[in-house]
Protein backbone atom coordinates (compact mmCIF):
# COMPACT_ATOMS: atom_id res chain seq x y z
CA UNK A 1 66.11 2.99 52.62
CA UNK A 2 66.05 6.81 51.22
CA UNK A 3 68.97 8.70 52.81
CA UNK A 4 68.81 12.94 51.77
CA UNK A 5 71.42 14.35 52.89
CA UNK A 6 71.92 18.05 52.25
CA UNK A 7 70.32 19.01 49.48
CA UNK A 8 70.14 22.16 46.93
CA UNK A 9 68.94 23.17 43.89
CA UNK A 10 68.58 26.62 42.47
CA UNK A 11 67.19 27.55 38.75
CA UNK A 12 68.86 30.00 37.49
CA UNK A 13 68.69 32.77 40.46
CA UNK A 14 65.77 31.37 41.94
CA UNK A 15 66.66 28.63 44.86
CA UNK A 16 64.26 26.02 44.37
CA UNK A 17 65.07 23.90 47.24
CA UNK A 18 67.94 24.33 50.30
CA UNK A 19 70.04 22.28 52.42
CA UNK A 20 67.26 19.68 52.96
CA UNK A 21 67.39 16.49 54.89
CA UNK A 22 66.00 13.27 55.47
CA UNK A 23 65.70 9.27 55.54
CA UNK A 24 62.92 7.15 55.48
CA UNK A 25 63.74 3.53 57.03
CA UNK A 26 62.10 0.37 55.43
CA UNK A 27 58.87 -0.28 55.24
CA UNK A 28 57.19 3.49 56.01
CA UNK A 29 54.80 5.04 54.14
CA UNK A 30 55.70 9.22 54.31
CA UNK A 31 53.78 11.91 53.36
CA UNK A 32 55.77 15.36 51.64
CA UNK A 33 53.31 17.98 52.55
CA UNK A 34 53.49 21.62 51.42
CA UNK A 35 51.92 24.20 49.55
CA UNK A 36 52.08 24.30 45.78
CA UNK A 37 55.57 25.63 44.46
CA UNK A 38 57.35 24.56 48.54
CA UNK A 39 59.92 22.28 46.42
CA UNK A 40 58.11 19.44 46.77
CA UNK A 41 58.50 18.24 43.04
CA UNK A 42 62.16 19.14 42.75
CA UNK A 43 63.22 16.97 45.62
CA UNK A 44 61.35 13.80 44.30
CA UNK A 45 63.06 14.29 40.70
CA UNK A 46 66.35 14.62 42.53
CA UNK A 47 65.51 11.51 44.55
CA UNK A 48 64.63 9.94 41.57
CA UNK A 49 67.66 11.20 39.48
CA UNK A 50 65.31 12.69 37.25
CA UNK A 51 67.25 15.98 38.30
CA UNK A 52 70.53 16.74 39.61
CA UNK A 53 71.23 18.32 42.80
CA UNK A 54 73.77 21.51 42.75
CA UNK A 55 74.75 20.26 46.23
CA UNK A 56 74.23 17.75 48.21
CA UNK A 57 73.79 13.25 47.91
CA UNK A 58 70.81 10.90 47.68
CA UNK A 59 71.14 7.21 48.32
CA UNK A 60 68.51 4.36 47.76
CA UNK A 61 69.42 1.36 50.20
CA UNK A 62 72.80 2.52 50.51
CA UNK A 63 73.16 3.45 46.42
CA UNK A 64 74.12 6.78 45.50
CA UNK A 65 71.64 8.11 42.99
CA UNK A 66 74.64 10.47 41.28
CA UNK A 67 77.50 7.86 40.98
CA UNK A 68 75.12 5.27 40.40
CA UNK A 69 72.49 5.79 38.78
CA UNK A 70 71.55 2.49 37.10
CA UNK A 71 71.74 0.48 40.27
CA UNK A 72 69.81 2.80 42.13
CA UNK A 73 66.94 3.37 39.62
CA UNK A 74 66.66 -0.26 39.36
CA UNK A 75 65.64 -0.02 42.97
CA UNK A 76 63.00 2.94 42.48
CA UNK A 77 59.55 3.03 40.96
CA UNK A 78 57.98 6.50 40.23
CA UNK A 79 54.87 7.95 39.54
CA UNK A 80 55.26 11.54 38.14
CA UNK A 81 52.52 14.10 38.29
CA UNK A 82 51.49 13.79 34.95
CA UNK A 83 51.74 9.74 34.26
CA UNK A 84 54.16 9.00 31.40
CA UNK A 85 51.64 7.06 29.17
CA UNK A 86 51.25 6.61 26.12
CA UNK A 87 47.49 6.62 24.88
CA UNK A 88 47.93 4.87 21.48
CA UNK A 89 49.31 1.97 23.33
CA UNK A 90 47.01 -0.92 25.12
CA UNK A 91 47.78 -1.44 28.86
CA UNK A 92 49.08 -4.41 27.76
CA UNK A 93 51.25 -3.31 24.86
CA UNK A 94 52.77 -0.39 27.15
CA UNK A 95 52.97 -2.59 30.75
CA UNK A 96 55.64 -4.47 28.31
CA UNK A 97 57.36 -1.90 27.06
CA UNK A 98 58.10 -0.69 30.68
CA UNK A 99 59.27 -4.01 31.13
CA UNK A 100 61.29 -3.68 28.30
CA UNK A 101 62.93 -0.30 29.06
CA UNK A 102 63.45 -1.02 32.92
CA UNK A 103 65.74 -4.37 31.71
CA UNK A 104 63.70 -6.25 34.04
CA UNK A 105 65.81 -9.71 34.74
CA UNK A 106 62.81 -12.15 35.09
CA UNK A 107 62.16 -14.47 32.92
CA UNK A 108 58.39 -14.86 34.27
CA UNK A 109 57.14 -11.72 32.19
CA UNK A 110 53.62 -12.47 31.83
CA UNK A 111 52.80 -13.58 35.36
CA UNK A 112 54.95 -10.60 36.90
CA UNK A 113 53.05 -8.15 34.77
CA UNK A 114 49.89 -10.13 35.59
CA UNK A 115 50.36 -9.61 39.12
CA UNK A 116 51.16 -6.16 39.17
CA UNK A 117 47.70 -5.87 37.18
CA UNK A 118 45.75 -7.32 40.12
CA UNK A 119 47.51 -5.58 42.60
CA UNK A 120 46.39 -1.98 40.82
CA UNK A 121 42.92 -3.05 39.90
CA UNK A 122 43.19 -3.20 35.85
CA UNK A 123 43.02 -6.61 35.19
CA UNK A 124 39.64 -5.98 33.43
CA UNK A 125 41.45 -2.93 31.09
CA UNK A 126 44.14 -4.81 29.80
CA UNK A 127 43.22 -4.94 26.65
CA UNK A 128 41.93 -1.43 26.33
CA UNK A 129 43.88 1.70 24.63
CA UNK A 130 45.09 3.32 27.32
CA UNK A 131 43.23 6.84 25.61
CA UNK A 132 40.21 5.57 26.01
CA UNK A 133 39.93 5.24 30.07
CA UNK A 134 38.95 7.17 32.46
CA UNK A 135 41.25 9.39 34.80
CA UNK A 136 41.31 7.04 37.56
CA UNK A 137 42.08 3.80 35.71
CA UNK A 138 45.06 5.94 33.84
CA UNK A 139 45.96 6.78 36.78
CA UNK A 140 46.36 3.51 37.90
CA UNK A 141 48.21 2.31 35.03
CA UNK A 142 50.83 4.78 35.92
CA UNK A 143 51.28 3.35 39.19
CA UNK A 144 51.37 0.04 37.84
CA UNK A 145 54.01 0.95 35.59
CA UNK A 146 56.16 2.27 38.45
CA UNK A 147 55.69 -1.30 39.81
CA UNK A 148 57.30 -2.74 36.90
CA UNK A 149 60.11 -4.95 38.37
CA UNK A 150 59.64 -4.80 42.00
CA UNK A 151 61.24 -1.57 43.33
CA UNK A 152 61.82 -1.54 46.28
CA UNK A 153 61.08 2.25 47.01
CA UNK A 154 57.82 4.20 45.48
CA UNK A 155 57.86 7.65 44.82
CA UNK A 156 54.44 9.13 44.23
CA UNK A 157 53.87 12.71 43.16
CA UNK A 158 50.36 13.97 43.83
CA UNK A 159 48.98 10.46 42.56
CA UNK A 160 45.37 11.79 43.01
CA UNK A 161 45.44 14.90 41.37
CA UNK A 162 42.21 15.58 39.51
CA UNK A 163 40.45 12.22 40.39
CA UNK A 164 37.02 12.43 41.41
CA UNK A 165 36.25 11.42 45.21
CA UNK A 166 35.45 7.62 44.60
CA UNK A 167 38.64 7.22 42.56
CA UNK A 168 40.42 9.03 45.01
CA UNK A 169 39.33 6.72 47.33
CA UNK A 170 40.30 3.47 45.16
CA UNK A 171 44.21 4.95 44.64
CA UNK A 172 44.43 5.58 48.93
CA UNK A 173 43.22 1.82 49.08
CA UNK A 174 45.71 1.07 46.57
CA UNK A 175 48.82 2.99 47.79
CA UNK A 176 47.89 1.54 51.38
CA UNK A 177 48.61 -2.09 50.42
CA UNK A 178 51.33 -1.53 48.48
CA UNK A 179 53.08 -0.16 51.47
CA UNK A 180 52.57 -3.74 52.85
CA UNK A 181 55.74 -4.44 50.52
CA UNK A 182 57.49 -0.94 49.68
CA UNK A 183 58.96 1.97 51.05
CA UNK A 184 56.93 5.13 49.91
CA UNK A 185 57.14 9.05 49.88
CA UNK A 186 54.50 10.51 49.03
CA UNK A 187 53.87 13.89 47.66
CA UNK A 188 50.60 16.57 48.32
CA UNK A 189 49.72 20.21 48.69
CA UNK A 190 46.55 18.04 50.65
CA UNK A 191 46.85 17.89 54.49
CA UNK A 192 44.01 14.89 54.45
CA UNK A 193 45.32 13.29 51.85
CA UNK A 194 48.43 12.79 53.72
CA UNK A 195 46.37 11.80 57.04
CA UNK A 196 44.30 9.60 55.41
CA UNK A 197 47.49 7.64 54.02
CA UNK A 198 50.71 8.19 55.74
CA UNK A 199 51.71 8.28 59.61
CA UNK A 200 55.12 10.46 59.42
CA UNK A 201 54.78 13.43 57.35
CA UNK A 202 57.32 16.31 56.10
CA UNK A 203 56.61 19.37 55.71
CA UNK A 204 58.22 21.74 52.91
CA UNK A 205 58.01 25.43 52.58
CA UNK A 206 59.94 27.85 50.48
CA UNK A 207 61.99 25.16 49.63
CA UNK A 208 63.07 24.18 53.31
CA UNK A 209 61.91 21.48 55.69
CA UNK A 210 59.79 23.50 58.51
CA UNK A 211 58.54 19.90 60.35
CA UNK A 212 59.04 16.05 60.59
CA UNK A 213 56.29 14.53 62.77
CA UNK A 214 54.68 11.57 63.49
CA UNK A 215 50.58 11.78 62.88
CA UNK A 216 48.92 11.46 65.97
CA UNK A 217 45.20 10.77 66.25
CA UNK A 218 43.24 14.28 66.62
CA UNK A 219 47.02 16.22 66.56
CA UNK A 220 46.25 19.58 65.42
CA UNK A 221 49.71 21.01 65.28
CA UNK A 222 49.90 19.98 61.76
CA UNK A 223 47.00 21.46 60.53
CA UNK A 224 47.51 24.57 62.09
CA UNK A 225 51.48 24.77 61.08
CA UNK A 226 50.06 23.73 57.18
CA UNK A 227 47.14 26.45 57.35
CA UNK A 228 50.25 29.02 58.20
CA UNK A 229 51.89 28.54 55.37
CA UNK A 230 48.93 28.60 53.18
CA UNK A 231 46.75 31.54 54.99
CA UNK A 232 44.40 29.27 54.96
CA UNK A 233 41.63 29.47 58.46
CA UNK A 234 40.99 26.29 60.38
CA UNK A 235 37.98 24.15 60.74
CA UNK A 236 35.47 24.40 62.83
């Protein structure tokens, strides 16, 4: 479903990411695990053709995200960092202007964006200036915007990023059923996050892919390959 295929992008004189490589078959919820500034951003704006690779091709079931761009992004739903809200707007009033802008073809608007309201857990804020809520729900707003139209991939950049632990909680929850029905990557500088959610995780450092494993119950490779590249000291 995501196909990477040799990869680069450099800023200026600083390489930001190199040669990477990867696909993700239908259906499997990955984890993109590394330390803050690995690359980990870059190569989910480049998947999403947010960015352009210097070298290198991305395809979305087949679609390449360069040559073309509209079919593919119709196939992707993204959740940046920072959620692209606006806080004037209700949920409502901006859950139908992403329909709008993504040219969704369904005549059913009201029940699709209805749905996708359940699914999140906002039902109950719909009519609510987006502003006014807490971190958590806005967070969850972004997601359902990135659900707008059925994608068939997710791409999820540190989607719990300065939630408290209870909404951190909810979002897991969340992200777990949705990858009942879509392929998802998944991005954190948080080795549990990723455990708690994923069961194939990649792991980026200096820009590079150092590991693509399967999570294992009470594996501690990971965590001791992850607490190298952070100098970080292990549990006891």
């Amino acid at each position: 479903m995501i196909e990477v295929i040799n990869i680069t992008k450099s800023y200026g004189k600083n390489r930001g990411i190199s040669n990477i490589s990867f696909s993700i078959s239908e259906g499997e919820i990955v984890g993109f695990l590394g330390p803050n500034g690995a690359g980990k951003t870059t190569t989910m704006n480049i998947i999403t053709g947010y960015f352009s690779a210097d070298e290198g091709d991305v395809k979305i079931a087949g679609i390449d995200v360069l040559r073309q761009p509209i079919e593919a992004k119709q196939r992707i739903g993204y959740l940046p960092e920072q959620p692209p809200l606006y806080n004037s707007m209700t949920v409502n009033e901006y859950l139908d202007f992403a329909f709008e802008i993504k040219n969704v073809k369904s005549s059913g608007r009201k029940e699709h964006i209805s749905k996708i309201c359940e699914l999140t857990g906002i039902s109950d804020v719909r009519s609510r200036v987006i502003g006014h809520l807490s971190k958590g729900y806005k967070q969850r707003v972004g997601l359902a915007q990135a659900l707008i139209g059925d994608p068939d991939v997710l791409v999820l950049d540190e989607p719990t990023i300065g939630l408290d632990p209870r909404q951190i909680v909810e979002i897991r929850k969340v992200i777990k059923k949705l990858g009942k029905k879509c392929t998802i990557i998944l991005s954190s500088h948080i080795l549990s996050e990723i455990s708690a959610i994923c069961k194939r995780v990649l792991v980026i450092s200096n820009g590079v892919i150092v590991a693509d494993k399967e999570l294992q119950p009470d594996d501690t490779s990971l965590e001791e390959l992850f607490l190298k590249l952070t100098g970080g000291t292990k549990r006891k």
